[in-house]
C-alpha atoms as a PDB file:
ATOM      1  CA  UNK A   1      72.843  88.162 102.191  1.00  0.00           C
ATOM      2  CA  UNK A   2      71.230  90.397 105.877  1.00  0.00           C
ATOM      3  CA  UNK A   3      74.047  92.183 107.018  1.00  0.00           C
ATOM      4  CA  UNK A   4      76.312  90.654 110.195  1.00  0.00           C
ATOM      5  CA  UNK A   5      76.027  91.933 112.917  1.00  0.00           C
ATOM      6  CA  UNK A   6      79.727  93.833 114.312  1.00  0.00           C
ATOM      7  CA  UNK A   7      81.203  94.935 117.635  1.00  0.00           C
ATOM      8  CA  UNK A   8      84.185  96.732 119.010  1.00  0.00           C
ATOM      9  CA  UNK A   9      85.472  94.657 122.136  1.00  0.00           C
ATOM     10  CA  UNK A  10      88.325  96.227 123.523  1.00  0.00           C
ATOM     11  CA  UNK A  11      89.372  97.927 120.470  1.00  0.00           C
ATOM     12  CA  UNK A  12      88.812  95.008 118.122  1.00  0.00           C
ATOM     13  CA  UNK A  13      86.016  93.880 115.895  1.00  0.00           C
ATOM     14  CA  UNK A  14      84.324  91.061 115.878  1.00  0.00           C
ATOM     15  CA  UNK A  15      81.801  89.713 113.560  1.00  0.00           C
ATOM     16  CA  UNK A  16      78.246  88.124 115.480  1.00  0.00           C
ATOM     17  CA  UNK A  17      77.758  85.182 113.217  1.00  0.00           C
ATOM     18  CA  UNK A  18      74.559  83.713 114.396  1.00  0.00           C
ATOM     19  CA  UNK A  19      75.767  80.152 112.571  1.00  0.00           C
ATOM     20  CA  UNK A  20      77.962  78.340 111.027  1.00  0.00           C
ATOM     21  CA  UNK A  21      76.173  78.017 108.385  1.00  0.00           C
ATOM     22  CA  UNK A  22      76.590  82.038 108.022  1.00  0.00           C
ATOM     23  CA  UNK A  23      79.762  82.645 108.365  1.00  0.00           C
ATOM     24  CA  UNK A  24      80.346  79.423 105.669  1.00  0.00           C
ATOM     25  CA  UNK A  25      78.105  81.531 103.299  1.00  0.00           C
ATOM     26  CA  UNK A  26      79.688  84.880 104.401  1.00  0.00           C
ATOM     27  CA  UNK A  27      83.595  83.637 103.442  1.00  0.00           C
ATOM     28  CA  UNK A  28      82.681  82.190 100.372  1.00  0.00           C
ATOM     29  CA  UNK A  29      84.768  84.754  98.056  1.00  0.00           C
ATOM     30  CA  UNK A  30      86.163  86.902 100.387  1.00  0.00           C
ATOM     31  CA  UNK A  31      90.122  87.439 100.109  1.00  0.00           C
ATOM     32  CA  UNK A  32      90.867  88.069 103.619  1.00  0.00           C
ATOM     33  CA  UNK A  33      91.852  86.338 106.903  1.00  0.00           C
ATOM     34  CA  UNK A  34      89.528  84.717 109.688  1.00  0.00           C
ATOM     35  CA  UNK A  35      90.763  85.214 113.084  1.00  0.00           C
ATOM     36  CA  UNK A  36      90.215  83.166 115.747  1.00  0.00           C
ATOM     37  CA  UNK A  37      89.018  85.351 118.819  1.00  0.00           C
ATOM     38  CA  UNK A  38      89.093  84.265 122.509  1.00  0.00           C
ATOM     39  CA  UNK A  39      89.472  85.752 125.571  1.00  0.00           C
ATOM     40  CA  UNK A  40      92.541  85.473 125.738  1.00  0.00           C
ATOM     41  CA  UNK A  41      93.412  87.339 122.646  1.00  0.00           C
ATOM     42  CA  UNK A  42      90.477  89.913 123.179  1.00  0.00           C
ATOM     43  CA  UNK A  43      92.017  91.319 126.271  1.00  0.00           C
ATOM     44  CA  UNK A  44      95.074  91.793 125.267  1.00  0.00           C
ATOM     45  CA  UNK A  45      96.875  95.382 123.621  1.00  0.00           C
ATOM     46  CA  UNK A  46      98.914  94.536 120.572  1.00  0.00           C
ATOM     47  CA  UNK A  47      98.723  97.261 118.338  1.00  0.00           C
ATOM     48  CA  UNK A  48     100.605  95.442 115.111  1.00  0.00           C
ATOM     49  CA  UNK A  49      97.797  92.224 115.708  1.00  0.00           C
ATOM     50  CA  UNK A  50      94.565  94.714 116.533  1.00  0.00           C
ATOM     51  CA  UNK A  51      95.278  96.376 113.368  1.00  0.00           C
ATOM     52  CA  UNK A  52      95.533  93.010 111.712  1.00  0.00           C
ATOM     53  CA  UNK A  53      92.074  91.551 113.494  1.00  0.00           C
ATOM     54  CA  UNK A  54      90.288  94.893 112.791  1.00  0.00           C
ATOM     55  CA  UNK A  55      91.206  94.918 108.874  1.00  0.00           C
ATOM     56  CA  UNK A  56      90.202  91.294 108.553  1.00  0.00           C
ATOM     57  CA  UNK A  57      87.668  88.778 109.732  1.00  0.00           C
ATOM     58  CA  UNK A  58      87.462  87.988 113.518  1.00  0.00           C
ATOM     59  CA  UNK A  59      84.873  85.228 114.774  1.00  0.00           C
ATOM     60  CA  UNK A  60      84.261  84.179 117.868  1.00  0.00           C
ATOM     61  CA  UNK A  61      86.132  81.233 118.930  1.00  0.00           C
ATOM     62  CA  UNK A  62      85.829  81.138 122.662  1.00  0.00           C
ATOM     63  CA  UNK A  63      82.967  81.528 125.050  1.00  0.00           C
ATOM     64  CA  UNK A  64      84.972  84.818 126.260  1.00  0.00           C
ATOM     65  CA  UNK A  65      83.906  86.536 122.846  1.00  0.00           C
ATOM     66  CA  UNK A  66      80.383  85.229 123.201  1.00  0.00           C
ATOM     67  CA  UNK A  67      79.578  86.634 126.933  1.00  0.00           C
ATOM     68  CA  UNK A  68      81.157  90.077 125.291  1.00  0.00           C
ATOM     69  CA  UNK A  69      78.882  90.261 122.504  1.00  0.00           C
ATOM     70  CA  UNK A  70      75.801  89.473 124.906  1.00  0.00           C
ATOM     71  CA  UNK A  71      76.885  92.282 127.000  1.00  0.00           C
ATOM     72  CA  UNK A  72      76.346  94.451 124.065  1.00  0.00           C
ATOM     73  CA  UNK A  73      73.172  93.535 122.929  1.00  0.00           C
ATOM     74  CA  UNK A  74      74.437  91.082 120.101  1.00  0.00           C
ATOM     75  CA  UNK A  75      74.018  87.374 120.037  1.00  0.00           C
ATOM     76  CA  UNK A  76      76.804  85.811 118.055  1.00  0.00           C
ATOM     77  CA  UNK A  77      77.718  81.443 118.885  1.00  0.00           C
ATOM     78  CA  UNK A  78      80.926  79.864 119.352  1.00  0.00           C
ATOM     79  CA  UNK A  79      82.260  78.283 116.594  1.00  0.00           C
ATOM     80  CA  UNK A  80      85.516  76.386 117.090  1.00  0.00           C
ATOM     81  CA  UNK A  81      88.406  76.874 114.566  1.00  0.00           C
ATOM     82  CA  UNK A  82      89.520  73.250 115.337  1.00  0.00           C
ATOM     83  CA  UNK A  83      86.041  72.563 113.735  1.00  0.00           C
ATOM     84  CA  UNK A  84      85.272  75.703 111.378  1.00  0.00           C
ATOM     85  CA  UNK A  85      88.699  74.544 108.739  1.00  0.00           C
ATOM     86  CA  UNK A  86      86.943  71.009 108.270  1.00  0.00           C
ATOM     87  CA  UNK A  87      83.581  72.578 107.631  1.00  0.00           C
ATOM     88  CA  UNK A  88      84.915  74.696 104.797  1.00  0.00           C
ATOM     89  CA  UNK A  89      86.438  71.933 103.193  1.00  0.00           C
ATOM     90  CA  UNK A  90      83.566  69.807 103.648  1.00  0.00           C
ATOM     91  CA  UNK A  91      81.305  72.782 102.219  1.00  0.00           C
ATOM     92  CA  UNK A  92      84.105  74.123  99.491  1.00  0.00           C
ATOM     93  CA  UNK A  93      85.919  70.902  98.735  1.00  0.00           C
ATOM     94  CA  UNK A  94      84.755  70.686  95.076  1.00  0.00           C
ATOM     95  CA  UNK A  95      84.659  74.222  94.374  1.00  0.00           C
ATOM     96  CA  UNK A  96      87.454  75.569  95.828  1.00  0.00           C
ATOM     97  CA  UNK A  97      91.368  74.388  96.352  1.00  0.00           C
ATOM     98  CA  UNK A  98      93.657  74.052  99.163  1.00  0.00           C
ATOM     99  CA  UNK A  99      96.842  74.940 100.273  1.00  0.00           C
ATOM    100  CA  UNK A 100      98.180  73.693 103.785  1.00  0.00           C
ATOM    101  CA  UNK A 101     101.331  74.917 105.945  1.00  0.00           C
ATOM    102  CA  UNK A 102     102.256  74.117 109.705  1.00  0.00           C
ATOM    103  CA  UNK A 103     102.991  71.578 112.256  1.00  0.00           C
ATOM    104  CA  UNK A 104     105.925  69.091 111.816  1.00  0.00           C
ATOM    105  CA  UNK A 105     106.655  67.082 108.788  1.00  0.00           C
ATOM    106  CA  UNK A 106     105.349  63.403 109.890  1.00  0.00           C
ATOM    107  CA  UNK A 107     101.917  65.563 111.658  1.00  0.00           C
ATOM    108  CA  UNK A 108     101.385  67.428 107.976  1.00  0.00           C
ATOM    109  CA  UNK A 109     101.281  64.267 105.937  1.00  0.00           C
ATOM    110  CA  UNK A 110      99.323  62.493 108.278  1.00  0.00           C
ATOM    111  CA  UNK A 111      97.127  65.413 107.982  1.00  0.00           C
ATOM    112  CA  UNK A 112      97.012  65.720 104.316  1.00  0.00           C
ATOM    113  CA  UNK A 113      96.707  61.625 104.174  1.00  0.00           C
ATOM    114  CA  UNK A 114      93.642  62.019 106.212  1.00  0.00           C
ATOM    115  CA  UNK A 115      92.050  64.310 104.185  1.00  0.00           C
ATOM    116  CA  UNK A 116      92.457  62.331 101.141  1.00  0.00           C
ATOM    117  CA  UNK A 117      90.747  59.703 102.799  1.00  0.00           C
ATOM    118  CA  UNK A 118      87.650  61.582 104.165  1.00  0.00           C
ATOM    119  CA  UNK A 119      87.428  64.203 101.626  1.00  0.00           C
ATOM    120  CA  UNK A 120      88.184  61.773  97.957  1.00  0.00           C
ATOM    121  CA  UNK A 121      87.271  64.754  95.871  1.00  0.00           C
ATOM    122  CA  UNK A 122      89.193  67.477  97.968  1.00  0.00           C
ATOM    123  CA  UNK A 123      91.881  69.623  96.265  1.00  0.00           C
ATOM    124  CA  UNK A 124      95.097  70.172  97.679  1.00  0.00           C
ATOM    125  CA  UNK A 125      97.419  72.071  95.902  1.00  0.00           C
ATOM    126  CA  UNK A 126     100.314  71.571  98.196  1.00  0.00           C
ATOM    127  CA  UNK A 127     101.546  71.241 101.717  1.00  0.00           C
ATOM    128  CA  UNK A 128     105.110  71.304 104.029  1.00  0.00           C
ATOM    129  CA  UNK A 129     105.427  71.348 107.543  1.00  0.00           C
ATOM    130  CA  UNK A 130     105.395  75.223 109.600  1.00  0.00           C
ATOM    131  CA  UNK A 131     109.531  75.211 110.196  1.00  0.00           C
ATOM    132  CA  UNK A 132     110.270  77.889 107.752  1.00  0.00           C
ATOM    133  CA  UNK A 133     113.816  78.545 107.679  1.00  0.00           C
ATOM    134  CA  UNK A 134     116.265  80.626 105.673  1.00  0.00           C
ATOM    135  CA  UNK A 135     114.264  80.983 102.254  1.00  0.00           C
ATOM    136  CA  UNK A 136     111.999  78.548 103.266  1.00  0.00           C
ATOM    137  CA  UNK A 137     109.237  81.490 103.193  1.00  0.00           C
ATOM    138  CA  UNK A 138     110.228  83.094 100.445  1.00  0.00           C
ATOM    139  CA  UNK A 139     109.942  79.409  98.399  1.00  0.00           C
ATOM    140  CA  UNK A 140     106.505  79.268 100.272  1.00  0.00           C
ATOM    141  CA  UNK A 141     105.453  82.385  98.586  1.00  0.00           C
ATOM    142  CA  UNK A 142     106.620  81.255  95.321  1.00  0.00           C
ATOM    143  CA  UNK A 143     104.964  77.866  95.271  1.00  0.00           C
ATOM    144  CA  UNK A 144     101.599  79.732  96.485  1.00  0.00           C
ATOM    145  CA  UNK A 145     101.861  81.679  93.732  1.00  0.00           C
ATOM    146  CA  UNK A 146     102.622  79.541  90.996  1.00  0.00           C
ATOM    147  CA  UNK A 147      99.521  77.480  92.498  1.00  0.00           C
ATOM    148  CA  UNK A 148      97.077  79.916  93.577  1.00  0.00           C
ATOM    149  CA  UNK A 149      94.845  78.002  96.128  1.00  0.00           C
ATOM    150  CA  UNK A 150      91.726  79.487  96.904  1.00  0.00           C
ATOM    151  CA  UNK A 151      92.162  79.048 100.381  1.00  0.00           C
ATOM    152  CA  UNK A 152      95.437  78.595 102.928  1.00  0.00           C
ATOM    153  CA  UNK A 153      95.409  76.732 106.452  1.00  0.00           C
ATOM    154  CA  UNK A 154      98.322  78.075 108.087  1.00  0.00           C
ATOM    155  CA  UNK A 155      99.256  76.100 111.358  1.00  0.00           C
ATOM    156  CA  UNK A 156     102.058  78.214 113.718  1.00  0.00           C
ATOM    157  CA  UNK A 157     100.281  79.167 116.655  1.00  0.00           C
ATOM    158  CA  UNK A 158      98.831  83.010 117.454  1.00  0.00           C
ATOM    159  CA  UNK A 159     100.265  85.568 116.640  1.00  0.00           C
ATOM    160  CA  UNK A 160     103.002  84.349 114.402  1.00  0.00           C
ATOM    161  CA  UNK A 161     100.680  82.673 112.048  1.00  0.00           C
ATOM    162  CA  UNK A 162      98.392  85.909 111.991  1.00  0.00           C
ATOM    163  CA  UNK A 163     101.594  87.843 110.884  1.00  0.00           C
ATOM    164  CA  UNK A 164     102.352  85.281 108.126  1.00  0.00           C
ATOM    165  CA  UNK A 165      99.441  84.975 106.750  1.00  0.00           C
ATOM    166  CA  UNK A 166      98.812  88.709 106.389  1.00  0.00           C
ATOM    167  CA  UNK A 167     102.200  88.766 104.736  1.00  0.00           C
ATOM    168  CA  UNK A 168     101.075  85.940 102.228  1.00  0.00           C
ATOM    169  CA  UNK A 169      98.123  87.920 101.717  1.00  0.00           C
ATOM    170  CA  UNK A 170     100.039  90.794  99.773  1.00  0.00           C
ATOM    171  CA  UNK A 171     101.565  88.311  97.465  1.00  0.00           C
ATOM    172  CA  UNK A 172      98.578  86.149  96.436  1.00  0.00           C
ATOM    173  CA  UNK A 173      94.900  86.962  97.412  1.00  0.00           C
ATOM    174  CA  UNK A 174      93.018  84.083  98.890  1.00  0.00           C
ATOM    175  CA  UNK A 175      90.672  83.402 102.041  1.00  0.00           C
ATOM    176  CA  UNK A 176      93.227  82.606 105.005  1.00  0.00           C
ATOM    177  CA  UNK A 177      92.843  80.720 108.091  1.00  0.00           C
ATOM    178  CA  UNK A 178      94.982  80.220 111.433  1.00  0.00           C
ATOM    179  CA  UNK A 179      94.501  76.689 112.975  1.00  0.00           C
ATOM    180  CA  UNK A 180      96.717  76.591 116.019  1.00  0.00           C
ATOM    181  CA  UNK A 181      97.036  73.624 116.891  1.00  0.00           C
ATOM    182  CA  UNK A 182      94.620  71.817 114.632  1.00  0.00           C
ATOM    183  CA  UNK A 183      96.536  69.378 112.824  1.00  0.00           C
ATOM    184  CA  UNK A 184      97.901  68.228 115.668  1.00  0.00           C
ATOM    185  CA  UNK A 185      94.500  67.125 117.030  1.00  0.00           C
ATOM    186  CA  UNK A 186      93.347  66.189 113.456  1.00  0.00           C
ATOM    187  CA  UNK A 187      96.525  63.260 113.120  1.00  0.00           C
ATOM    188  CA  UNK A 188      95.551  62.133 116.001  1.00  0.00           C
ATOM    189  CA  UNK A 189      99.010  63.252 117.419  1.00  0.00           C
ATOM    190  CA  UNK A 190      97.180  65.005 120.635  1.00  0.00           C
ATOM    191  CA  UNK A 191      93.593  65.083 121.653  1.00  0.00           C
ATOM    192  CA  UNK A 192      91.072  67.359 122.040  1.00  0.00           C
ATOM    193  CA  UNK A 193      89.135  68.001 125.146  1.00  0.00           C
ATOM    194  CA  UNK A 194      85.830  65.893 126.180  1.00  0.00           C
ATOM    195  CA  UNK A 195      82.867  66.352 123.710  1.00  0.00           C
ATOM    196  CA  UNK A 196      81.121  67.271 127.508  1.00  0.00           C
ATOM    197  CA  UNK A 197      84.047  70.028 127.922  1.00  0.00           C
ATOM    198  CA  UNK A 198      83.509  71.498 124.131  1.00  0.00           C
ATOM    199  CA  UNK A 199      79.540  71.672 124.991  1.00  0.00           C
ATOM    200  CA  UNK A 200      80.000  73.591 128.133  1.00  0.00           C
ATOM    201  CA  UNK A 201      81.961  75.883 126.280  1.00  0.00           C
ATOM    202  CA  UNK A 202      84.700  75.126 128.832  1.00  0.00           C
ATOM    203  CA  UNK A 203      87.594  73.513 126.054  1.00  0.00           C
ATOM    204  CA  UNK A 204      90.093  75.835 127.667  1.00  0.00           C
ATOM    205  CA  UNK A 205      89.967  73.810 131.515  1.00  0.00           C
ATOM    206  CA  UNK A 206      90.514  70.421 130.144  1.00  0.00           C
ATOM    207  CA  UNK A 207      93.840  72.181 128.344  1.00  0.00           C
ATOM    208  CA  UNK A 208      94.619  73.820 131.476  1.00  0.00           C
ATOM    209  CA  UNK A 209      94.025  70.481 133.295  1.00  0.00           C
ATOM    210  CA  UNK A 210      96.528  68.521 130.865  1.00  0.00           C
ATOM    211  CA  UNK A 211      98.854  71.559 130.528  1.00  0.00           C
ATOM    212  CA  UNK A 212      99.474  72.920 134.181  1.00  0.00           C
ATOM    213  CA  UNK A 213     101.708  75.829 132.467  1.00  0.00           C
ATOM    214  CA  UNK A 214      98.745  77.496 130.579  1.00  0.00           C
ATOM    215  CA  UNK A 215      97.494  78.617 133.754  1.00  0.00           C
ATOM    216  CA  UNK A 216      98.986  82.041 133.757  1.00  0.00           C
ATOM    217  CA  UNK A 217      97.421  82.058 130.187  1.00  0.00           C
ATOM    218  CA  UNK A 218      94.047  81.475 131.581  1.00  0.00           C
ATOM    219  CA  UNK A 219      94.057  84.392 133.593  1.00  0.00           C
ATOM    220  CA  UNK A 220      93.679  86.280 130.713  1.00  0.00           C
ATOM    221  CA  UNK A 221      89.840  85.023 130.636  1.00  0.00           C
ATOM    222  CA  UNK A 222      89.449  85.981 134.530  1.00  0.00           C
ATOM    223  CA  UNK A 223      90.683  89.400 134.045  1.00  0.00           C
ATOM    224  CA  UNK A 224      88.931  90.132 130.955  1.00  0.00           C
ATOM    225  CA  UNK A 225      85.441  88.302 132.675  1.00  0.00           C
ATOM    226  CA  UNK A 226      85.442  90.816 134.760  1.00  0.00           C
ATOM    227  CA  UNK A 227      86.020  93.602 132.542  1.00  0.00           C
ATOM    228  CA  UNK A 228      82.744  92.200 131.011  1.00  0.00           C
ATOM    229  CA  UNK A 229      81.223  92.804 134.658  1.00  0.00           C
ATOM    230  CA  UNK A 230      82.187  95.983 134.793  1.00  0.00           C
ATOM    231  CA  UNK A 231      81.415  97.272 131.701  1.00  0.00           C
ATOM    232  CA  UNK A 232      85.227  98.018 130.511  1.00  0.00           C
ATOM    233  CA  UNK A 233      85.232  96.586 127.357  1.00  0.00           C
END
């Protein structure tokens, strides 16, 4: 397989996957985690997580990531993790197993009833919702272990699933994924932007549109914009 492509963008690398179809290829036995980068992420400092992106496997998942690879001479696409986890199990889902962890209860088994239904031949070792309590991680670890999935969908929201899932990683080797908010959208329990707003590569208004409080969030992609401008990245 050629080589990908890899920058530093504010201290943090990034993988230029020119495809989907090349990261898809790229994961298929890696042991490792993908992280989902955005602007939002990218300009931030957070040592503890930088260290974590930089060890592991960070895509670009927001047109923020994009415009900074441009800037430095490397063409890399969008690919949206609300997307990417359904493409791997529709490309792995005989050949590898599954493991999934977040959300609430009732938006987990929807989830994992879904899956069943779209993907017959899919194999899901196990599931519970992302409330992990007392030695409800520790139990986690256990029944991951005793498993062994090939791959883990954890659902918590950044960074706290990036943290957990590099912790899981030391106990049981697998390819891991964060997924936000995914299952969520996936049940059917909230929607996702405007197939017009996903091709304009502008997902993150129609949140800020039906979240008002995101908005100083969203700064985070005019600050670091400019920082794309200006060559400080």
């Amino acid at each position: 397989m050629k080589a990908i492509k890899t920058a530093k963008i504010n201290g943090k690398k990034i993988y230029a996957f020119k495809s989907k179809h090349q990261l898809l290829d790229f994961i298929c036995d890696k042991k490792s985690i993908l992280v989902a980068l955005n602007a939002e992420k990218l300009n931030k400092k957070v040592p503890r997580l930088d260290r974590l992106i930089n060890q592991n496997i960070g895509y670009a998942d927001g047109i923020g990531a994009v415009w900074a690879l441009k800037k430095k001479g490397i063409n890399s696409i969008k690919i949206a993790g609300a997307e990417l986890w359904l493409d791997i199990i529709k490309k792995y889902q005989e050949t590898k197993s599954f493991y999934l962890v977040g959300a609430s209860e009732e938006v987990i088994k929807k989830t994992v009833d879904k899956l069943f239904l779209e993907y017959p031949r899919i194999n899901i070792k196990g599931f519970r919702n992302g409330y992990l309590k007392g030695d409800d991680k520790d139990n986690l670890v256990k029944d991951i272990l005793e498993k062994k999935p090939d791959m883990v969908f954890i659902a918590m929201g950044s960074p706290a699933q990036e943290y957990v899932m590099a912790e899981f990683l030391k106990k049981h080797e697998a390819l891991y994924m964060g997924l936000g908010g995914s299952f969520d959208v996936y049940s059917g329990t909230k929607k996702r932007a405007p197939a017009l707003f996903i091709k304009l590569g502008i997902e993150w208004l129609y949140r800020l549109i039906k979240e008002p409080t995101r908005l100083s969030r969203q700064f985070s992609l005019v600050k670091f914009f400019f920082k794309i401008i200006f060559d400080k990245i």
